[in-house]
C-alpha atoms as a PDB file:
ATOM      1  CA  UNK A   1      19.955   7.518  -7.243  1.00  0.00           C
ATOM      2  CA  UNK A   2      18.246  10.899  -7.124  1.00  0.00           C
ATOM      3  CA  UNK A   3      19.167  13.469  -5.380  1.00  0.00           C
ATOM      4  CA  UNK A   4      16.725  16.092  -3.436  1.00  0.00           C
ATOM      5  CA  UNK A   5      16.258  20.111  -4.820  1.00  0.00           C
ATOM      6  CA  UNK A   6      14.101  22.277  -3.553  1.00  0.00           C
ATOM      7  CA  UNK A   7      12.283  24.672  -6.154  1.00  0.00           C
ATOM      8  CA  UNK A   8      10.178  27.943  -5.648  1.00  0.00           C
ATOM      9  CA  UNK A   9       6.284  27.457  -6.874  1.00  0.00           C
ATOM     10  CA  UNK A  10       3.733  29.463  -7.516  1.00  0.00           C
ATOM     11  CA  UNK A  11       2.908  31.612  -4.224  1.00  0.00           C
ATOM     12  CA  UNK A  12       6.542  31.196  -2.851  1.00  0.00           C
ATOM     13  CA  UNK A  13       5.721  27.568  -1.418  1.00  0.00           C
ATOM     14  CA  UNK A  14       8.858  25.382  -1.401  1.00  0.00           C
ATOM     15  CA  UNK A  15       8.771  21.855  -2.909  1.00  0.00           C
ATOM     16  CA  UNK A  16      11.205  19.042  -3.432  1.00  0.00           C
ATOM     17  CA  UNK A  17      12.168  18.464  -7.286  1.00  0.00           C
ATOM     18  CA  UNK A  18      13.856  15.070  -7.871  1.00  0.00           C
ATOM     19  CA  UNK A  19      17.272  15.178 -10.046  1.00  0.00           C
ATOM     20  CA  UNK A  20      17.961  12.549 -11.708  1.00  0.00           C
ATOM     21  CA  UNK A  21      21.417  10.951 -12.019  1.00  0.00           C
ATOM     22  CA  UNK A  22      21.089  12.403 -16.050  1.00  0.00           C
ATOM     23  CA  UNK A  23      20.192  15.763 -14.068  1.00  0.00           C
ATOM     24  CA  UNK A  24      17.026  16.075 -15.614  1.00  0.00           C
ATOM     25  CA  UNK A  25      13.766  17.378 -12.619  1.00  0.00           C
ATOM     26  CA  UNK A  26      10.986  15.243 -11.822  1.00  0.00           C
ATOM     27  CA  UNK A  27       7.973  16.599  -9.969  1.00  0.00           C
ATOM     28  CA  UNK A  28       6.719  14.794  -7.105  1.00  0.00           C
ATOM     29  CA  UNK A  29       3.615  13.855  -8.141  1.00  0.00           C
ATOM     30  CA  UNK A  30       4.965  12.330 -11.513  1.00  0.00           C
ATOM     31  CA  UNK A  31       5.141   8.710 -12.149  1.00  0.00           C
ATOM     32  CA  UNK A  32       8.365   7.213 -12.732  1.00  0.00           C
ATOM     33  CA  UNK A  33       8.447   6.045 -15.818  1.00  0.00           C
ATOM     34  CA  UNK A  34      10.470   3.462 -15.792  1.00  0.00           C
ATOM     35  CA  UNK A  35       8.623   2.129 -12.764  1.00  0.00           C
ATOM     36  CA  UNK A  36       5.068   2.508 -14.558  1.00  0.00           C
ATOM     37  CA  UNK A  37       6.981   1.082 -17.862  1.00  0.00           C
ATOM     38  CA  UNK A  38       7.917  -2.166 -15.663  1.00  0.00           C
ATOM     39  CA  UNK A  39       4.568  -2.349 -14.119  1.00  0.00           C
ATOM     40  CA  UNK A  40       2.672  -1.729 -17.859  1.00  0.00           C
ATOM     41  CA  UNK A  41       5.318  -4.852 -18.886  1.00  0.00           C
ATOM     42  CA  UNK A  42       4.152  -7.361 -16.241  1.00  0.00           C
ATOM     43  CA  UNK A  43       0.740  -6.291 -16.868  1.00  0.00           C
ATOM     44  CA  UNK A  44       1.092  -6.858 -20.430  1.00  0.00           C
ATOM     45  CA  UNK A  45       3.004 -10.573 -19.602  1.00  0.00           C
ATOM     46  CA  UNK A  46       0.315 -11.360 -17.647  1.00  0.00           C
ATOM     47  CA  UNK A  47      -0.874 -15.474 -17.876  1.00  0.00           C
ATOM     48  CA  UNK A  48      -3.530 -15.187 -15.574  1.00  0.00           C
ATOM     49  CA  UNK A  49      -6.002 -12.818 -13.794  1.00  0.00           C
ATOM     50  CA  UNK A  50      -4.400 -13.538 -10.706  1.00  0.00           C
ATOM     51  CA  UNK A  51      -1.159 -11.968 -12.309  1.00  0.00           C
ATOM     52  CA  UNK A  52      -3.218  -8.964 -14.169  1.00  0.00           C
ATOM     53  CA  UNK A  53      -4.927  -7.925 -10.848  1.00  0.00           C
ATOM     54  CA  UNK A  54      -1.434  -7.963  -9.128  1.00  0.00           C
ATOM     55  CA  UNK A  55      -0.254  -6.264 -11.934  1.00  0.00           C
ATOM     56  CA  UNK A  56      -3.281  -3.355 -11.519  1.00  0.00           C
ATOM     57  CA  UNK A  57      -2.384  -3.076  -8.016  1.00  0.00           C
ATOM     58  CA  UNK A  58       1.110  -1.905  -8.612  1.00  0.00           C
ATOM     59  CA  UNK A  59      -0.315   0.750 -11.166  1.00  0.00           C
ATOM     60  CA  UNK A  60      -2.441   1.903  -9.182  1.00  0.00           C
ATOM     61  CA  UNK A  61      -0.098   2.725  -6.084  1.00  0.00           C
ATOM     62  CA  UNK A  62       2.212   4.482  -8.446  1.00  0.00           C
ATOM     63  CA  UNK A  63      -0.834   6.818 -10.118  1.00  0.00           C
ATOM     64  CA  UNK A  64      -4.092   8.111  -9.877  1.00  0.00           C
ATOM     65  CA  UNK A  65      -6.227   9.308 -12.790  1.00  0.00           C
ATOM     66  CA  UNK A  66      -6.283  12.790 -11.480  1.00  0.00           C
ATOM     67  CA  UNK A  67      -2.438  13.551 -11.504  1.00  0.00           C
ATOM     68  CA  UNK A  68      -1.632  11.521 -14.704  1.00  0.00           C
ATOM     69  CA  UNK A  69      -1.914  12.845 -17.683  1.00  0.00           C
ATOM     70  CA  UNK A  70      -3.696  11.932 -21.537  1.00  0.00           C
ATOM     71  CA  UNK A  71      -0.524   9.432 -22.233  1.00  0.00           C
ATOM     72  CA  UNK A  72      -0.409   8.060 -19.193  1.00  0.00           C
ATOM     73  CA  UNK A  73      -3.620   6.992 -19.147  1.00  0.00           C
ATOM     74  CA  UNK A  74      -3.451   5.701 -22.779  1.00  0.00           C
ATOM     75  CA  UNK A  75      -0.813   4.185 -21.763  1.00  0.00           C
ATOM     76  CA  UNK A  76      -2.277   2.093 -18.871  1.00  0.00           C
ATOM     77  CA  UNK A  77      -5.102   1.460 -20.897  1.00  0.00           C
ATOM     78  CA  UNK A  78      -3.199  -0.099 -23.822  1.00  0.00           C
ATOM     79  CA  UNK A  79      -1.864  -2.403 -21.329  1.00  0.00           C
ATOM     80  CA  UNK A  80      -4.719  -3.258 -19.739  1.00  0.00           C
ATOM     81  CA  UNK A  81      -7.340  -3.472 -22.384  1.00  0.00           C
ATOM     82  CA  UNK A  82     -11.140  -4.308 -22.110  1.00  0.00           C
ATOM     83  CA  UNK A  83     -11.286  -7.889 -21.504  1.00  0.00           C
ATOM     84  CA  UNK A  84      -9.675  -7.876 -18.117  1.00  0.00           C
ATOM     85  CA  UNK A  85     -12.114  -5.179 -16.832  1.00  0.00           C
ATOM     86  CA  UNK A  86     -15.101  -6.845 -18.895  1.00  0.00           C
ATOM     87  CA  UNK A  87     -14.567  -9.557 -16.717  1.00  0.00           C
ATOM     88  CA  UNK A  88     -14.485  -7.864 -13.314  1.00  0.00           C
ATOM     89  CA  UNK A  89     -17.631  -6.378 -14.353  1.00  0.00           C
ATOM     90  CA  UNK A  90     -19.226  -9.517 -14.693  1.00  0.00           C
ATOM     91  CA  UNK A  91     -17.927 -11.163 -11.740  1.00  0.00           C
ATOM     92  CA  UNK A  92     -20.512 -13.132 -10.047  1.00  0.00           C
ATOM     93  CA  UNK A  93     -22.685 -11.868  -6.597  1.00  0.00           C
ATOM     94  CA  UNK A  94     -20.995 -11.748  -3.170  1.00  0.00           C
ATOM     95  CA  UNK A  95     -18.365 -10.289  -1.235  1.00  0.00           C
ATOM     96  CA  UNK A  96     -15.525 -10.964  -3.647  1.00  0.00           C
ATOM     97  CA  UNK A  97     -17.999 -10.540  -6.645  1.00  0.00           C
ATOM     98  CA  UNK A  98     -18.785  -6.591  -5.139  1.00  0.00           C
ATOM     99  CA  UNK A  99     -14.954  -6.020  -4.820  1.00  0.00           C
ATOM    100  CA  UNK A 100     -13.789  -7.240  -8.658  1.00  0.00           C
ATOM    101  CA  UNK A 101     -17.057  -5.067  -9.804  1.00  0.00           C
ATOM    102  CA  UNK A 102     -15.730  -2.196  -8.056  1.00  0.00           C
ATOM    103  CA  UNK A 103     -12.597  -2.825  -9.657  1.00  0.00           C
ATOM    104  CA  UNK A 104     -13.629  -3.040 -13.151  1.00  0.00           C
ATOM    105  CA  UNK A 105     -15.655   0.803 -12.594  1.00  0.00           C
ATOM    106  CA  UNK A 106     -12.397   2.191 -10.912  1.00  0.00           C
ATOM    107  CA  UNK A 107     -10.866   0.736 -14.364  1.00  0.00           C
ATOM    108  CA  UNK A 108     -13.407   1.867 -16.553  1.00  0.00           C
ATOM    109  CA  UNK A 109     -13.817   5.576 -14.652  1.00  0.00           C
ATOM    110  CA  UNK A 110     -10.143   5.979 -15.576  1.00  0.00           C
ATOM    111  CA  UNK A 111     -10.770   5.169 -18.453  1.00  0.00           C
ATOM    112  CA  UNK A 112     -13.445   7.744 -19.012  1.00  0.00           C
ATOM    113  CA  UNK A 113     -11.162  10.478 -18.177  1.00  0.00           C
ATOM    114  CA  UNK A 114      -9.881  10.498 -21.348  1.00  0.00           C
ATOM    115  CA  UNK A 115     -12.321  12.266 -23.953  1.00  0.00           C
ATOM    116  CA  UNK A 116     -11.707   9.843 -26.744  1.00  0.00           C
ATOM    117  CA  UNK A 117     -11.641   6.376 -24.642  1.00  0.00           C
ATOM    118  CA  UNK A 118     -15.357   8.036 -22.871  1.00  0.00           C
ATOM    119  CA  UNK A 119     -16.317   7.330 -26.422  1.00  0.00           C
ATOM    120  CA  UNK A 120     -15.431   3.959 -27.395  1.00  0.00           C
ATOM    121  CA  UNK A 121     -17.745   1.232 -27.817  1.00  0.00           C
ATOM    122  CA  UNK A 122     -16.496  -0.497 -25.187  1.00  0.00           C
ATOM    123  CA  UNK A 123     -17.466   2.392 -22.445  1.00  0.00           C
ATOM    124  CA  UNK A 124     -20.256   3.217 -24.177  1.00  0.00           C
ATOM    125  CA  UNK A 125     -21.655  -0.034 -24.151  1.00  0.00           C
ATOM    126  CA  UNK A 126     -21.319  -1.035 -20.643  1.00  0.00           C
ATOM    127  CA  UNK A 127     -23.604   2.133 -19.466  1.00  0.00           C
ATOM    128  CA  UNK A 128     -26.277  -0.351 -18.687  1.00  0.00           C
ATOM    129  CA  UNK A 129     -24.090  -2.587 -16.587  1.00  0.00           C
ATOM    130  CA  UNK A 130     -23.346   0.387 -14.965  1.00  0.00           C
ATOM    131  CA  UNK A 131     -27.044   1.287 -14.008  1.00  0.00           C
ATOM    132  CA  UNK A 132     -26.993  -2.087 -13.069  1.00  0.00           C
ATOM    133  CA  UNK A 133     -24.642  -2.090 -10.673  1.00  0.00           C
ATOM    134  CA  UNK A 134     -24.948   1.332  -8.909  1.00  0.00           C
ATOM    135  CA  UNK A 135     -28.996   0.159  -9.107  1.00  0.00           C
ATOM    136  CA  UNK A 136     -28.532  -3.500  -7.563  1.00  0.00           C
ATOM    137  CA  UNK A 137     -27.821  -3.742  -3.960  1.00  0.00           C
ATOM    138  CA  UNK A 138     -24.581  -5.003  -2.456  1.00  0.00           C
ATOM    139  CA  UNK A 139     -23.841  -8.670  -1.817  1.00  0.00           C
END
């Protein structure tokens, strides 16, 4: 169990550290990682894309692409892949069909935060999907 600390940052502002049982600080804002390394497992156990979006929504209370750094990210994304996403993309018109798109672009912008995934084929090639559907009206 950890146990609370309270460290000095910049500007004299007081902040909780976490201390581990092993003593060792985590910041607030970091991801645990043996939580995200659990999460990363089921996602990568997944049999179905009922399981994979369940899966996604665990990640994705634990971090956001902002606060989580290069290996974090390439992390998540090893785990999640293109298909998955590829899929969301291409989910058919509708309510539910709007809702897995914008889930496959909140995938794929993380995704894009890191400068080499921006480049892969697999970003770079859905840039017309994504004119697409920022072009097309909702439902």
């Amino acid at each position: 169990m950890a146990e609370m600390e309270v460290t000095a940052t910049t500007g004299g502002e007081k902040r909780p550290a976490l201390r581990t049982p092993s003593g060792s600080r985590e910041r607030p804002h970091s991801v645990p990682s043996l939580d995200l390394d659990r999460c990363l497992q089921m996602l990568r156990q997944a049999r179905s894309d009922s399981e994979q979006f369940a899966a996604l929504l665990l990640v994705t209370k634990m971090v956001q692409a902002q606060q989580t750094d290069a290996s974090t990210r390439r992390r998540i994304f090893d785990a999640v892949g293109f298909t998955f996403p590829n899929r969301l993309l291409k989910s058919a018109g509708g309510p539910e069909g709007d809702i897995y798109r914008a889930l496959g672009v909140t995938i794929f912008s993380c995704f894009c935060t890191d400068s080499e995934l921006v480049l892969h084929h697999h970003v770079t090639s859905k840039i017309p999907l994504f004119n697409d559907i920022i072009v097309e009206p909702p439902g």
